[in-house]
Protein backbone atom coordinates (compact mmCIF):
# COMPACT_ATOMS: atom_id res chain seq x y z
CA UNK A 1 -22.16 -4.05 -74.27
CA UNK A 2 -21.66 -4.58 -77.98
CA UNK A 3 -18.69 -4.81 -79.18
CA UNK A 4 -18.13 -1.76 -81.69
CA UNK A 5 -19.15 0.25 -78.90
CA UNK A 6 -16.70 -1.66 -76.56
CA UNK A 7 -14.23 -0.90 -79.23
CA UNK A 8 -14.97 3.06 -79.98
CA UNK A 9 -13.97 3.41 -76.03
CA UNK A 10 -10.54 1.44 -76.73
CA UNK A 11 -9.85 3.77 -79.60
CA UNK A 12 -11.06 6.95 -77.97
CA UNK A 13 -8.64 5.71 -74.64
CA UNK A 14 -5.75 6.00 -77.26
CA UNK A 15 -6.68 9.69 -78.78
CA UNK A 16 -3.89 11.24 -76.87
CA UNK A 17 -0.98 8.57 -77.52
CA UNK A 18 -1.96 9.27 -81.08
CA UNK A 19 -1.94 13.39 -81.18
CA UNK A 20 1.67 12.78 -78.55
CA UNK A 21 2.86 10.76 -81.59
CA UNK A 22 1.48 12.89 -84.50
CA UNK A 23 3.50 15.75 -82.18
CA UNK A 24 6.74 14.08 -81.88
CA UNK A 25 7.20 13.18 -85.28
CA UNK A 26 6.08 16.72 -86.94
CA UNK A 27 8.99 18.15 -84.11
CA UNK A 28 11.40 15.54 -86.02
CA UNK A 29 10.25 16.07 -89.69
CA UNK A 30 9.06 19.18 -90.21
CA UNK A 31 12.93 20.75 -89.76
CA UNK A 32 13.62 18.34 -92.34
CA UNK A 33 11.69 19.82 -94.77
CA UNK A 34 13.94 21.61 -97.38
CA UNK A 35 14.35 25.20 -96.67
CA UNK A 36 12.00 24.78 -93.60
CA UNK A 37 14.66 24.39 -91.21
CA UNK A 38 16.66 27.38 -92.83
CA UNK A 39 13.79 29.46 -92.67
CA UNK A 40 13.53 29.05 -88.80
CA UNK A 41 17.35 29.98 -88.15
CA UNK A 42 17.64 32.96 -90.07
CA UNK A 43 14.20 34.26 -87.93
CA UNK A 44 15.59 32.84 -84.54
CA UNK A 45 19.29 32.48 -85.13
CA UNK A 46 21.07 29.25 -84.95
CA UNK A 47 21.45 29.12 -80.87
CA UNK A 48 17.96 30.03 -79.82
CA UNK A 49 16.48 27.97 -82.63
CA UNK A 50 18.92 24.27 -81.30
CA UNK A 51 17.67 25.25 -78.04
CA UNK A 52 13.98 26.30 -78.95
CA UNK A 53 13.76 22.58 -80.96
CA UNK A 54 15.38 20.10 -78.02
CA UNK A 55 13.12 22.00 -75.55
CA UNK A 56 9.98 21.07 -77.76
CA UNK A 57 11.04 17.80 -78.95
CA UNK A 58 11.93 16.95 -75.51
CA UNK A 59 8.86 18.06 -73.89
CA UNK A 60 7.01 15.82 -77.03
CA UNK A 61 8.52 13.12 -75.90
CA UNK A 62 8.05 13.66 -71.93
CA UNK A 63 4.16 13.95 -73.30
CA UNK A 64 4.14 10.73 -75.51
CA UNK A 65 5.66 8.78 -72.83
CA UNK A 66 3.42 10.06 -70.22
CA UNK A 67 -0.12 9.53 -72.50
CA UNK A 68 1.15 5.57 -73.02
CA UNK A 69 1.56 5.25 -69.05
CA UNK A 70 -2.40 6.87 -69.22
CA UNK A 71 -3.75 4.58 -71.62
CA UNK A 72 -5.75 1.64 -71.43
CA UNK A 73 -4.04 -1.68 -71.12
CA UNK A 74 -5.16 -3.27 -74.11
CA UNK A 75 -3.44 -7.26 -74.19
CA UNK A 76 -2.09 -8.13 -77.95
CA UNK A 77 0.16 -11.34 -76.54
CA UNK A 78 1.07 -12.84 -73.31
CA UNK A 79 4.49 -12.02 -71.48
CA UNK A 80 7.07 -15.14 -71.23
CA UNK A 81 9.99 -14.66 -68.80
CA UNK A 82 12.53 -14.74 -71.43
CA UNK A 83 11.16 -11.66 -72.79
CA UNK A 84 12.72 -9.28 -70.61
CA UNK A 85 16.23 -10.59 -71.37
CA UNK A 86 15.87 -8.88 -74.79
CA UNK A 87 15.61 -5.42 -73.66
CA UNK A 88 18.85 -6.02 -71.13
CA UNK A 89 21.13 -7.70 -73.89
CA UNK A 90 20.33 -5.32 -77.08
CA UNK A 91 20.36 -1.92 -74.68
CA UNK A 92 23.88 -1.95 -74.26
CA UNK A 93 24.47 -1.57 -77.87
CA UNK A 94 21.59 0.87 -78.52
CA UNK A 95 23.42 3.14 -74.90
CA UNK A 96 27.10 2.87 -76.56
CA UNK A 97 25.83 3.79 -80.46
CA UNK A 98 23.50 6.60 -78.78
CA UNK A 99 26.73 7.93 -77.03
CA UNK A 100 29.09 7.59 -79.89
CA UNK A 101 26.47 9.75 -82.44
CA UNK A 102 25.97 12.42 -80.25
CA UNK A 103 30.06 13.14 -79.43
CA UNK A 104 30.96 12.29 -82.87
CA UNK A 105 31.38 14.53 -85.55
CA UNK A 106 28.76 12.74 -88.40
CA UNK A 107 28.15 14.65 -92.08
CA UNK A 108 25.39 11.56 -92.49
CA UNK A 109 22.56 11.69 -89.67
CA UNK A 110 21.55 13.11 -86.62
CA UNK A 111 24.22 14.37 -83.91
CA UNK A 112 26.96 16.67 -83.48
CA UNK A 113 26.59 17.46 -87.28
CA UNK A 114 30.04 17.50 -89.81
CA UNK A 115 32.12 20.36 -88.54
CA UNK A 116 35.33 18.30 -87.79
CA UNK A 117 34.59 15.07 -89.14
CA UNK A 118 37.72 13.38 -90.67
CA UNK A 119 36.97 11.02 -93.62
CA UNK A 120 40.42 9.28 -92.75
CA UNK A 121 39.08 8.84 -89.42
CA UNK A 122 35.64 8.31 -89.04
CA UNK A 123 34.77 6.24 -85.91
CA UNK A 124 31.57 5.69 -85.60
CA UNK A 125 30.45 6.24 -88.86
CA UNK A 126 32.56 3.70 -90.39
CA UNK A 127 30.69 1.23 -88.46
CA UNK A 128 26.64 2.52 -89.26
CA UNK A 129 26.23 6.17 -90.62
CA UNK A 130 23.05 6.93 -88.39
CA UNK A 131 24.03 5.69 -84.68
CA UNK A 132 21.72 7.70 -82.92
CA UNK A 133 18.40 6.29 -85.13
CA UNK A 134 19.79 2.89 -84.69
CA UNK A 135 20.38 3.29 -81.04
CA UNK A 136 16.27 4.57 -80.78
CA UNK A 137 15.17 1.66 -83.51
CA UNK A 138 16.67 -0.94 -80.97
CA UNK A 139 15.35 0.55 -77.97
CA UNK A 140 12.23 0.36 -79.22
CA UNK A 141 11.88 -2.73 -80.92
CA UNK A 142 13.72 -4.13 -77.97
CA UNK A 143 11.23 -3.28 -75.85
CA UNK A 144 8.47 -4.84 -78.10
CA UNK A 145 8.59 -8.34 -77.03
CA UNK A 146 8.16 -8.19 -73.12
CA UNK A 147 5.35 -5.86 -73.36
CA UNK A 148 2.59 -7.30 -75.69
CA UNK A 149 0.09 -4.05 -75.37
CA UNK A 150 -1.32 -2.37 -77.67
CA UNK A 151 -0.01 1.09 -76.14
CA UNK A 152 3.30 -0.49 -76.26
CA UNK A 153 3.08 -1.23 -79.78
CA UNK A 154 1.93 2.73 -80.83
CA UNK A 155 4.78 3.94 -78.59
CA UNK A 156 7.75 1.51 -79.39
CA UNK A 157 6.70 0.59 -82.95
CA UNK A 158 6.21 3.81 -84.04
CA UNK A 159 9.16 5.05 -82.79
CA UNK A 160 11.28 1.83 -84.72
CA UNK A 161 9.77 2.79 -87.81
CA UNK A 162 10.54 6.32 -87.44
CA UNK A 163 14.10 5.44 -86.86
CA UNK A 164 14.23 3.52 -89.87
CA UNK A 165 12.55 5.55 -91.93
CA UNK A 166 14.90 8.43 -90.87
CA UNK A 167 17.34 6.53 -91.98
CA UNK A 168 16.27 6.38 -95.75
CA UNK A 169 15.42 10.09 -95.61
CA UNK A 170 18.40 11.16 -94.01
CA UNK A 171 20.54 9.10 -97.02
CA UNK A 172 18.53 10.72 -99.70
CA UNK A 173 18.54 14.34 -98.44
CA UNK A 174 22.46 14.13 -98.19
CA UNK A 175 23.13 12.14 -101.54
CA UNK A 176 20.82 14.98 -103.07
CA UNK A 177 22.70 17.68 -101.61
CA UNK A 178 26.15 16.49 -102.34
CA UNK A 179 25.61 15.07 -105.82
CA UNK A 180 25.73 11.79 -106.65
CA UNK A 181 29.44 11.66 -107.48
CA UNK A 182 29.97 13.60 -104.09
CA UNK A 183 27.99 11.11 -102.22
CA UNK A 184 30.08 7.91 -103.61
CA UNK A 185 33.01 9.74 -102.62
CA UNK A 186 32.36 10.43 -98.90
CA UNK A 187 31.18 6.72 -98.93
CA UNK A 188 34.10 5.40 -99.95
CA UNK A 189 36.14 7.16 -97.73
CA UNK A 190 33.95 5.85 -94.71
CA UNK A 191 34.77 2.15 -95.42
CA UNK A 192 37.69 2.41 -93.34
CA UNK A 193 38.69 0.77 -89.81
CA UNK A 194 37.38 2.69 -87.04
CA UNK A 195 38.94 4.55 -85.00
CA UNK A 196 38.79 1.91 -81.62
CA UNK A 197 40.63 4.48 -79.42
CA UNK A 198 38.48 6.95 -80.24
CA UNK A 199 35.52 4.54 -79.67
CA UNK A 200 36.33 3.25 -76.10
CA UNK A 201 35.58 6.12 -74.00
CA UNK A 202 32.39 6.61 -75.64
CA UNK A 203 31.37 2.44 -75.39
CA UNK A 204 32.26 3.01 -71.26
CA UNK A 205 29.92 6.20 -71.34
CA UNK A 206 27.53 4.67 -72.89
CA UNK A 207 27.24 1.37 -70.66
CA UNK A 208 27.60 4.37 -67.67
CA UNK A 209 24.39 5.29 -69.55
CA UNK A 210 22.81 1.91 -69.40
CA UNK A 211 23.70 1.43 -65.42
CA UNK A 212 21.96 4.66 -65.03
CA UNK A 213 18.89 3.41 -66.99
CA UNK A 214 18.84 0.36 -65.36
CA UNK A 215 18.69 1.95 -61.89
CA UNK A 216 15.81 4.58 -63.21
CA UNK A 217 13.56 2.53 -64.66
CA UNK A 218 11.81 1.57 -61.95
CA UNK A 219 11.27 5.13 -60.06
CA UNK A 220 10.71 6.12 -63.80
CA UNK A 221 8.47 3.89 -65.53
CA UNK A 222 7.08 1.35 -62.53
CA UNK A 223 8.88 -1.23 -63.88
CA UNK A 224 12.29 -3.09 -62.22
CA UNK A 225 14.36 -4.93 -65.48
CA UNK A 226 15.83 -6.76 -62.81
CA UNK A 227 12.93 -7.69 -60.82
């Protein structure tokens, strides 16, 4: 068989990783669009749109991660032993910082959102402003080097990116809306010492978290961590 017809059937075996993708990140950017994401709650109101986006944005991601498991294993490098350690020494972190930006009040990024946030005490968020897009970068770049596939690269290095380019967006929509003097201010008053008490329950949740992964990734995804 010749090879650009060898390698239109690779592509056209990744057609639905690529829409799942294309899916998953219009669920995460097109809220983010000024005004778009105002629009939507004054026609839904706030409660049925929150629940209306995770149900979509979940079931996007339930899709992507079910179209990678379908595609064609497509070999980009080998897999060394030491590999695997990667994932199980950086996903403690990425478990405790996902915990900590979801139960933590955060005017920056993704989570709660600002109602109650205390610039004299702001946990998490004197530590990284975006927790939650750090904890998905390093779950997915993480998971990079034991799996050396090209479905594996769509799924977890398009997800890093994402994160990271989140990150940037996220800092210039705020600094826009506050003002720049604003911005410098709230900044300033994050560059304190965390709050460690208030960060301990949610570092033990979050490695509760991890335990649980651990245990479900092989019923999950056919692969043992462990193993």
């Amino acid at each position: 068989m010749r090879d650009d017809v060898k390698g239109t059937m690779t592509l056209g075996g990744f057609s639905e990783v690529m829409a799942a993708l294309a899916l998953f990140f219009a669920t995460h950017s097109v809220p983010a669009v000024p005004g778009v994401r105002g629009r939507l709650v004054s026609m839904l109101g706030r409660r049925f749109y929150v629940v209306l986006h995770s149900v979509v944005a979940t079931a996007a991601l339930a899709w992507l991660i079910a179209a990678t498991l379908r595609a064609p294993y497509v070999e980009l490098w080998g897999f060394h032993p030491w590999t695997r350690w990667v994932p199980l020494l950086v996903m403690p972190v990425a478990c405790m910082l996902l915990v900590a930006g979801l139960t933590s009040p955060n005017p920056f990024s993704l989570g709660r959102g600002g109602r109650g946030y205390d610039p004299a005490r702001p946990g998490i968020v004197a530590i990284t402003r975006h927790p939650t897009l750090w904890a998905a970068a390093l779950w997915a770049f993480a998971h990079l080097f034991p799996n050396g596939d090209l479905r594996a690269v769509l799924l977890f290095g398009g997800m890093g990116g994402f994160s990271l380019m989140g990150m940037v967006l996220f800092d210039r929509r705020r600094a826009a809306q506050l003002g720049r003097v604003e911005w410098r201010r709230l900044l300033a008053a994050t560059a304190r010492q965390p709050s460690f008490a208030g960060l301990a329950w949610r570092a033990g949740l979050g490695l509760v978290l991890y335990a649980a992964l651990l245990f479900a990734h092989g019923p999950l995804f056919g692969r043992y961590p462990l193993g």
